[in-house]
Protein backbone atom coordinates (compact mmCIF):
# COMPACT_ATOMS: atom_id res chain seq x y z
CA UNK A 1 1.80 -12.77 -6.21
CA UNK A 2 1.21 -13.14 -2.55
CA UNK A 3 -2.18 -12.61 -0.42
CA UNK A 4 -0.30 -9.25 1.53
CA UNK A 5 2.11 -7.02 -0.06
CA UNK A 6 2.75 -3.90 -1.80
CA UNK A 7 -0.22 -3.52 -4.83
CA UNK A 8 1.20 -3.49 -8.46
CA UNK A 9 1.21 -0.66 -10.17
CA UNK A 10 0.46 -0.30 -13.60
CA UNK A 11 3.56 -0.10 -15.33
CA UNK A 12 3.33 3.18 -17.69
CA UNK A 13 2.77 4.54 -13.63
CA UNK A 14 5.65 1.80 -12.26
CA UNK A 15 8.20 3.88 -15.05
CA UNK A 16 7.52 7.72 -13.88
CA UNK A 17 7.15 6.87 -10.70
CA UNK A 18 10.13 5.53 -9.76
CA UNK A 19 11.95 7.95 -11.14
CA UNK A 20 10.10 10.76 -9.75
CA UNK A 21 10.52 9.07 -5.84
CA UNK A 22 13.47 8.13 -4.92
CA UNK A 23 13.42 4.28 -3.18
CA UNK A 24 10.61 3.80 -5.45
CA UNK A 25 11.48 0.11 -6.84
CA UNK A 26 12.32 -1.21 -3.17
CA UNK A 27 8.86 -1.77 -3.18
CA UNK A 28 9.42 -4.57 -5.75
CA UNK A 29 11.70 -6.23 -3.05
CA UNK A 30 8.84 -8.37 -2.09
CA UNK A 31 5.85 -10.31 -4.24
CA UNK A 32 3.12 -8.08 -5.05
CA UNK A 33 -0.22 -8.32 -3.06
CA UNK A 34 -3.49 -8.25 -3.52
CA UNK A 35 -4.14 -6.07 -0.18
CA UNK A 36 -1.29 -4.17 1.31
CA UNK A 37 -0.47 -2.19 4.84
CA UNK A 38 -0.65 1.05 2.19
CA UNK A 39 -3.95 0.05 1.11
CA UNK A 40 -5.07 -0.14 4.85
CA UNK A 41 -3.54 3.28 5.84
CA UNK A 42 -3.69 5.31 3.14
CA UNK A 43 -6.17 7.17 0.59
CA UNK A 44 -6.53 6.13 -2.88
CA UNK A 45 -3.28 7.90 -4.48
CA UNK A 46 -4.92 8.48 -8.07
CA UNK A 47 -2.17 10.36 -9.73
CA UNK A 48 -1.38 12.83 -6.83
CA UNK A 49 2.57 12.27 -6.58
CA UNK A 50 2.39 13.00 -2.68
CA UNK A 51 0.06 10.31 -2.11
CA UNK A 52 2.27 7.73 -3.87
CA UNK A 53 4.54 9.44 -1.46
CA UNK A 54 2.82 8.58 1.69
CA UNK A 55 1.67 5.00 0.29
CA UNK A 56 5.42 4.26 -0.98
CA UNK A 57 6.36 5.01 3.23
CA UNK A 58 3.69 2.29 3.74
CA UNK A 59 5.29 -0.03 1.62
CA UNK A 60 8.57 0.01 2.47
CA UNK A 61 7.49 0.03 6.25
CA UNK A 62 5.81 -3.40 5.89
CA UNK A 63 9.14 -4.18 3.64
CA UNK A 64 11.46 -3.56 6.85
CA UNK A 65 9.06 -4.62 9.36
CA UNK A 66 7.56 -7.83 7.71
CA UNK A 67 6.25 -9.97 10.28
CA UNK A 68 3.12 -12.93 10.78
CA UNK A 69 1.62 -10.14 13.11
CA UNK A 70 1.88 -7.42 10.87
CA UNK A 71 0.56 -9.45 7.95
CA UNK A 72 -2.15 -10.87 9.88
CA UNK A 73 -3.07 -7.16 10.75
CA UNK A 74 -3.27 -5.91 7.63
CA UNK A 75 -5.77 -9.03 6.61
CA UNK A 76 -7.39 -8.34 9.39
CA UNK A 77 -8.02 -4.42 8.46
CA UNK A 78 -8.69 -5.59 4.84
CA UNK A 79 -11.79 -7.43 5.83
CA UNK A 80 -12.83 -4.88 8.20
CA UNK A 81 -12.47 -2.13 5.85
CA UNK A 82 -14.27 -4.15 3.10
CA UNK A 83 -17.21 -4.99 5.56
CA UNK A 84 -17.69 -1.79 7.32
CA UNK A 85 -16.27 0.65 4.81
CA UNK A 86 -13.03 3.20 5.39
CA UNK A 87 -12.56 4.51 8.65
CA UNK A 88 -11.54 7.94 6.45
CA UNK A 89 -14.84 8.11 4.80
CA UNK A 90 -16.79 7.79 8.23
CA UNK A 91 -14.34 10.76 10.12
CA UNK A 92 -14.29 12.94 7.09
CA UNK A 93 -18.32 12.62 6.36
């Protein structure tokens, strides 16, 4: 497991999921993380199959794109969001 990269996801999900969305199990290209550029970007996908949609384009964007920047970003938005709060919740409220 690494500190950024794509969350797990539970694996009964992991199954239906990947074959309900096609590139799906790129996202296991790279070592799970415990915050992700999907985490950062995106709304909580609960089991709405679009959102796994948008956060899968997440995923495989920090895949092809992986860089100390773009890591250090997404760290960087991590702490923000967990001091502040979302940046959704405060434009949406």
């Amino acid at each position: 497991m690494s500190l950024v990269g794509p969350r797990p996801e539970r694996p009964e999900f992991a199954g239906r999921l990947s074959t309900e969305i096609p590139f799906y199990a790129f996202r296991s290209a790279v070592p799970p993380g415990i915050t992700g550029w999907a985490q950062v970007n995106a709304p909580y996908a609960a089991d709405d199959l679009a959102h796994h949609r948008l956060k899968l384009e997440y995923d495989l964007y920090f895949i092809r794109e992986r860089s100390l920047a773009l890591y250090l970003l997404t760290l960087l938005r991590t702490v923000s969001t967990a001091l502040v709060g979302s940046r959704r919740a405060r434009t949406t409220a």
